[in-house]
PDB file of N, CA and C in Angstrom:
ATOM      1  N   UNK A   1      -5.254 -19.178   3.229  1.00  0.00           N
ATOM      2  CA  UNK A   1      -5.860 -18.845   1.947  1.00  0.00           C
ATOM      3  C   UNK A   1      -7.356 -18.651   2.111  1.00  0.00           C
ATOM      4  N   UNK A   2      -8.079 -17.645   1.204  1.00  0.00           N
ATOM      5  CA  UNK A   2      -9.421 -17.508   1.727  1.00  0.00           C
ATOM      6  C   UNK A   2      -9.544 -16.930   0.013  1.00  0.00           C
ATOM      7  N   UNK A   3     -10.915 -17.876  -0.202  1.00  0.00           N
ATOM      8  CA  UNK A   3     -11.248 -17.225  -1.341  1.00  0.00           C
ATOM      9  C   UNK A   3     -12.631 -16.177  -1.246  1.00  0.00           C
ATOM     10  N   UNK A   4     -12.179 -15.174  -2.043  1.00  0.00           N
ATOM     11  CA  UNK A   4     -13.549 -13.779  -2.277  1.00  0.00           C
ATOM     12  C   UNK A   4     -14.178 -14.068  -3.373  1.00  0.00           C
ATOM     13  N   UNK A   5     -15.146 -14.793  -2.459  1.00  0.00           N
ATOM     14  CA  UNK A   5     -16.845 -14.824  -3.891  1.00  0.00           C
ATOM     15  C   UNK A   5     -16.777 -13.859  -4.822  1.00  0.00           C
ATOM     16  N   UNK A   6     -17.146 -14.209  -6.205  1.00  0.00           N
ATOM     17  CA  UNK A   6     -17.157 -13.082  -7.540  1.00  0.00           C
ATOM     18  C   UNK A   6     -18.276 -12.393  -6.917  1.00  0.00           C
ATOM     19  N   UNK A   7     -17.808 -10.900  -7.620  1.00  0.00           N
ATOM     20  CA  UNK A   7     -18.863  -9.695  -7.011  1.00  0.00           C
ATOM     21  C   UNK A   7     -18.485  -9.065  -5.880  1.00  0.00           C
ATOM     22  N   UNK A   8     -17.834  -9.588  -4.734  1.00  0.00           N
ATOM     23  CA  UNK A   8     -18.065  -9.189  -3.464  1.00  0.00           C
ATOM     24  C   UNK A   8     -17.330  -7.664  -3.259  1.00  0.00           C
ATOM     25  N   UNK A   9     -17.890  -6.909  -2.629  1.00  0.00           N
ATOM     26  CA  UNK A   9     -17.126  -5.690  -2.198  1.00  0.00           C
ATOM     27  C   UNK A   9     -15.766  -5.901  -0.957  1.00  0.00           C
ATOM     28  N   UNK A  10     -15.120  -5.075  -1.305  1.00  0.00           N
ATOM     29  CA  UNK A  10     -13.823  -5.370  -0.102  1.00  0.00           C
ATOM     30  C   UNK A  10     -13.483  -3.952   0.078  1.00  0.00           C
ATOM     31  N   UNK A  11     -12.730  -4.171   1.253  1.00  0.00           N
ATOM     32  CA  UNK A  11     -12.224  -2.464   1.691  1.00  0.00           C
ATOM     33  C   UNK A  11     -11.105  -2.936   1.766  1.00  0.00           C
ATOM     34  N   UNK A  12      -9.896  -2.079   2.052  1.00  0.00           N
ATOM     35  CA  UNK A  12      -8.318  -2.128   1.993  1.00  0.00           C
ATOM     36  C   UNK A  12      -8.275  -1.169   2.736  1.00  0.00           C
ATOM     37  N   UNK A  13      -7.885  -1.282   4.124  1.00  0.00           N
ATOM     38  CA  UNK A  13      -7.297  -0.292   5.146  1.00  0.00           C
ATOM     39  C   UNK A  13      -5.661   0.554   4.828  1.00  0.00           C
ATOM     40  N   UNK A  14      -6.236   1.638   4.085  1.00  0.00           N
ATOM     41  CA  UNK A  14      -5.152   2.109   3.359  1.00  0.00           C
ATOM     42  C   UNK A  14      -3.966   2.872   4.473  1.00  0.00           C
ATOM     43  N   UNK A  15      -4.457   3.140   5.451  1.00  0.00           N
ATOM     44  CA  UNK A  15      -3.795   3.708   6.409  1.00  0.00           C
ATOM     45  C   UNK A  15      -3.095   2.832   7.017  1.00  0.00           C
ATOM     46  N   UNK A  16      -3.575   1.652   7.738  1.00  0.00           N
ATOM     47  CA  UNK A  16      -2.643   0.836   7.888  1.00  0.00           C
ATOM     48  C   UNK A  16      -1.776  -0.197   7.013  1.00  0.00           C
ATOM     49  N   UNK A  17      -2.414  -0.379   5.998  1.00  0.00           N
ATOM     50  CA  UNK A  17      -1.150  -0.570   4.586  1.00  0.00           C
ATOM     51  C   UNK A  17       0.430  -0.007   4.613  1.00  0.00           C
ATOM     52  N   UNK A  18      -0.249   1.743   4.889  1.00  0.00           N
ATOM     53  CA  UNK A  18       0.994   2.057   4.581  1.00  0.00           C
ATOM     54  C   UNK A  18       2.148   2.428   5.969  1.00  0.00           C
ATOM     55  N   UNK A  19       1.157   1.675   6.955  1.00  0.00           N
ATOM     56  CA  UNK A  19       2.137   1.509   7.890  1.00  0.00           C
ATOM     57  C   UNK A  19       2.519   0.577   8.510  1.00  0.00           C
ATOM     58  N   UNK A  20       2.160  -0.577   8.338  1.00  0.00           N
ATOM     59  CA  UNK A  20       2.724  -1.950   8.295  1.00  0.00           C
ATOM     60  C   UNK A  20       4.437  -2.230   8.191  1.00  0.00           C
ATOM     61  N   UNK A  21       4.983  -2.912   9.519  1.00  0.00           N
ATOM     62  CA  UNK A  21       6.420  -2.592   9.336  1.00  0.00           C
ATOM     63  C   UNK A  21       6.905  -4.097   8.239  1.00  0.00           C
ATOM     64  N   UNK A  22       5.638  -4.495   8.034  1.00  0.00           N
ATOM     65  CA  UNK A  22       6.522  -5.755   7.494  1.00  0.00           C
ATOM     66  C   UNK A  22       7.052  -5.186   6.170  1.00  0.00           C
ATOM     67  N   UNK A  23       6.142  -4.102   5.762  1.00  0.00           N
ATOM     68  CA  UNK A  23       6.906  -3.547   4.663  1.00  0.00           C
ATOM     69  C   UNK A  23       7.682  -1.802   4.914  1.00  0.00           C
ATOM     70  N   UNK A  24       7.407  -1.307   6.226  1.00  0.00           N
ATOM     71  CA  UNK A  24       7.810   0.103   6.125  1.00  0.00           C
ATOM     72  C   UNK A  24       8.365  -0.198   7.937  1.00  0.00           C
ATOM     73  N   UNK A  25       9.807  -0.095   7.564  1.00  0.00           N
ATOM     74  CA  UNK A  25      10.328  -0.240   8.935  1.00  0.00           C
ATOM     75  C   UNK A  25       9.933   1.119   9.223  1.00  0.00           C
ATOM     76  N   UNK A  26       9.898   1.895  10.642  1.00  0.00           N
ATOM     77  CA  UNK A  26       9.512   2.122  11.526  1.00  0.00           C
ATOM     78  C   UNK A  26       8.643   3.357  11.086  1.00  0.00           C
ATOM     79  N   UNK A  27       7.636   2.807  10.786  1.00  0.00           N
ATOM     80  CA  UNK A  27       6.346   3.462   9.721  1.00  0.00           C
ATOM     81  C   UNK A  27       5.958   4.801   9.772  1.00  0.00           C
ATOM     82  N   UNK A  28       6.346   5.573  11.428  1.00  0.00           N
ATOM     83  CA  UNK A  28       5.757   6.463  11.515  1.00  0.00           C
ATOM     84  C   UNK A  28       6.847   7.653  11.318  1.00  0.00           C
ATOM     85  N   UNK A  29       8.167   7.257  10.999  1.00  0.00           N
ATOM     86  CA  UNK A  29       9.134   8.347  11.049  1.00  0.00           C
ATOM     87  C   UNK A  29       9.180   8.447   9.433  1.00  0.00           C
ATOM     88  N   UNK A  30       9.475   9.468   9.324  1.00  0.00           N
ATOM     89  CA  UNK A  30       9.307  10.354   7.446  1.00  0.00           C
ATOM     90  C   UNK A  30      11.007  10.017   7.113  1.00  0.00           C
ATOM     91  N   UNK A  31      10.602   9.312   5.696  1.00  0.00           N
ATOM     92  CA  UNK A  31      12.225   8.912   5.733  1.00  0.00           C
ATOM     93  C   UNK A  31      11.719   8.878   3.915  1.00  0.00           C
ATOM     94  N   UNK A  32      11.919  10.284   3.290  1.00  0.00           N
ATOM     95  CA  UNK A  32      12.221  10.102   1.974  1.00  0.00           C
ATOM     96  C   UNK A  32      12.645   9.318   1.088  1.00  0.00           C
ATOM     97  N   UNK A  33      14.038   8.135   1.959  1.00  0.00           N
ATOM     98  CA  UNK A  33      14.619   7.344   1.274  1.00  0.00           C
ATOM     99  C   UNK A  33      13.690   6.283   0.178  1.00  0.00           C
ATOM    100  N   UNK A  34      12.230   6.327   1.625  1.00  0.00           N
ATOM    101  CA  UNK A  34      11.337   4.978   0.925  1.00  0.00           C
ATOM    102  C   UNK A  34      10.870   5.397  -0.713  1.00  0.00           C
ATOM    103  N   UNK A  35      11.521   6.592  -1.047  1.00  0.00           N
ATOM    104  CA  UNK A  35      10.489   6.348  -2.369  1.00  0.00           C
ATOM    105  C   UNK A  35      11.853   6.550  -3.624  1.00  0.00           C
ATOM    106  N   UNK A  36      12.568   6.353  -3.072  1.00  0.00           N
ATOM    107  CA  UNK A  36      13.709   6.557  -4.047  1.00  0.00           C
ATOM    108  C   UNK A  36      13.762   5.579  -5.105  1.00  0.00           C
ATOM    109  N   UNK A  37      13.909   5.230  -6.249  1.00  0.00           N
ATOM    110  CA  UNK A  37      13.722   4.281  -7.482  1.00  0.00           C
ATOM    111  C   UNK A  37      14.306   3.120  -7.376  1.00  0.00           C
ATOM    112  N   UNK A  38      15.090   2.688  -6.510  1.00  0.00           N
ATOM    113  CA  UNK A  38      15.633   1.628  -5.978  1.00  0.00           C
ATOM    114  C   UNK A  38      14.869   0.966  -4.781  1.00  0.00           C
ATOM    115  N   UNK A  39      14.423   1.960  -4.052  1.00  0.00           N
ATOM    116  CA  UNK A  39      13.770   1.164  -2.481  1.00  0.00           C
ATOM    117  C   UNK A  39      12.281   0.793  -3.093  1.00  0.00           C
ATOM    118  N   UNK A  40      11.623   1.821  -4.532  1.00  0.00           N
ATOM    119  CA  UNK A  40      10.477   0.942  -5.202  1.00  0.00           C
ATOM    120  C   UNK A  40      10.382  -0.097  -5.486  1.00  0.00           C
ATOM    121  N   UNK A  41      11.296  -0.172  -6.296  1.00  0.00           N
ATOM    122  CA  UNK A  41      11.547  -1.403  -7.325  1.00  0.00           C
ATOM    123  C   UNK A  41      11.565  -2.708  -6.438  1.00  0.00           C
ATOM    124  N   UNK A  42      12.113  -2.992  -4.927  1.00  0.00           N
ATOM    125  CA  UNK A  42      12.569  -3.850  -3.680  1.00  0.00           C
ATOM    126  C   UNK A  42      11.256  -3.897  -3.377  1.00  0.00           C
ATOM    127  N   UNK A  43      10.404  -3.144  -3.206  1.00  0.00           N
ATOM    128  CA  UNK A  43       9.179  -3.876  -2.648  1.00  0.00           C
ATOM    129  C   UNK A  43       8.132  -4.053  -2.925  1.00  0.00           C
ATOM    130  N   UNK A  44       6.974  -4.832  -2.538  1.00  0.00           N
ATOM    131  CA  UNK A  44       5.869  -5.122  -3.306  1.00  0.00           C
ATOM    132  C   UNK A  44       5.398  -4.078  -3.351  1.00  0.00           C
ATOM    133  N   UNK A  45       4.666  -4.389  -5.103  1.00  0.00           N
ATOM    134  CA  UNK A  45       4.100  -3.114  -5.834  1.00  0.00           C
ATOM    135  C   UNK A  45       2.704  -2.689  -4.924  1.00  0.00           C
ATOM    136  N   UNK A  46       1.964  -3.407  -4.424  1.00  0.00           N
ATOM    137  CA  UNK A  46       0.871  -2.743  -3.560  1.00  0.00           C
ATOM    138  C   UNK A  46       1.277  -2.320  -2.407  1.00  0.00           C
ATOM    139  N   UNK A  47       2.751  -2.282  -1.861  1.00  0.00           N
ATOM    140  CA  UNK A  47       2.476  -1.857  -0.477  1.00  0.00           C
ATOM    141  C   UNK A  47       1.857  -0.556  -0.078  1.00  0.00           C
ATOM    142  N   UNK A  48       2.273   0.160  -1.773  1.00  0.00           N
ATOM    143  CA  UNK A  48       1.779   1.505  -0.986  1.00  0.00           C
ATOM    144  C   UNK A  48       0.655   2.473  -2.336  1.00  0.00           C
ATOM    145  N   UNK A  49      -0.416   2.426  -2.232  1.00  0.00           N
ATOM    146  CA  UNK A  49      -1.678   2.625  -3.125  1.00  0.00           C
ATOM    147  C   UNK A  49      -2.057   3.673  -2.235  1.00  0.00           C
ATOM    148  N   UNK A  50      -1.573   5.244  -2.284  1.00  0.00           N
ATOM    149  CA  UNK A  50      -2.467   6.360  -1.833  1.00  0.00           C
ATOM    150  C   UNK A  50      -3.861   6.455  -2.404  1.00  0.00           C
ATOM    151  N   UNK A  51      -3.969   6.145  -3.287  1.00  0.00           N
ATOM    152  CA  UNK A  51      -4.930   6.107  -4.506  1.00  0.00           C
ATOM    153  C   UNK A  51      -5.855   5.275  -4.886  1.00  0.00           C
ATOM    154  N   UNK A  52      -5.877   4.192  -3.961  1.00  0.00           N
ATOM    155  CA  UNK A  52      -6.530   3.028  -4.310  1.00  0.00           C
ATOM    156  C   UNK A  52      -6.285   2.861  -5.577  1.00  0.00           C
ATOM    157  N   UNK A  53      -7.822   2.772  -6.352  1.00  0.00           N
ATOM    158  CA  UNK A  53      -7.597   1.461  -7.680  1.00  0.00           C
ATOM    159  C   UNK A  53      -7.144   3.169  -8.650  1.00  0.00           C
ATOM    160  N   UNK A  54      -6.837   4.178  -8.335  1.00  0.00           N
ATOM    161  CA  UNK A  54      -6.169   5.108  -9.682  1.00  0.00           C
ATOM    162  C   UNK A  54      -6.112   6.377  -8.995  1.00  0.00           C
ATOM    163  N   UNK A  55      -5.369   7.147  -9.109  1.00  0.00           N
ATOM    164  CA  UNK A  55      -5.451   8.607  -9.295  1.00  0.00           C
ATOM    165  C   UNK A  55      -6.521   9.208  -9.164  1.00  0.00           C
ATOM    166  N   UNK A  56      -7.616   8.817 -10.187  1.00  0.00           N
ATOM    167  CA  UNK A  56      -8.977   9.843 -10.144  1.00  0.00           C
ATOM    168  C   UNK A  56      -9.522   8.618  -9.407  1.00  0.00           C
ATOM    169  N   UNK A  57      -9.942   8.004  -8.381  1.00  0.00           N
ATOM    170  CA  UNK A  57     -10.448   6.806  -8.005  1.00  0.00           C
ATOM    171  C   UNK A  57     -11.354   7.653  -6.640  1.00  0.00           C
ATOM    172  N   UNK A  58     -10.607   8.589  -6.204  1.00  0.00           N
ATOM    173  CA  UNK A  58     -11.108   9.427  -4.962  1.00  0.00           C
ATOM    174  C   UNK A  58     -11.543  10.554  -4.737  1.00  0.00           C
ATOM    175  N   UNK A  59     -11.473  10.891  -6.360  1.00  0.00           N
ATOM    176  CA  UNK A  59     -12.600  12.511  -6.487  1.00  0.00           C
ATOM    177  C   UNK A  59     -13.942  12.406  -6.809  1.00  0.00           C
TER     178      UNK A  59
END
């Protein structure tokens, strides 16, 4: 456990997020299945944030 002082800036390595096998078995092969409405719903809601904190977050 580690607590983040109020205020502090953080980064989130979004690239390796979304390839982390603890949540994306074998991360680098393209497997449509992962986004099907059932394989969402099964896993944690942050595993996968293209977008960081929104949609318009990166324009």
């Amino acid at each position: 456990n580690y607590m983040i002082p109020k205020g502090s800036d953080i980064h989130i390595l979004i690239y390796d997020l979304h390839r982390d096998p603890k949540y994306w078995p074998n991360p680098d092969k393209f497997d449509p299945e992962r986004f099907h409405p059932e394989a969402v719903r099964k896993r944690h809601r942050f595993s996968y944030i293209p977008f960081s904190a929104g949609p318009r977050n990166c324009i």
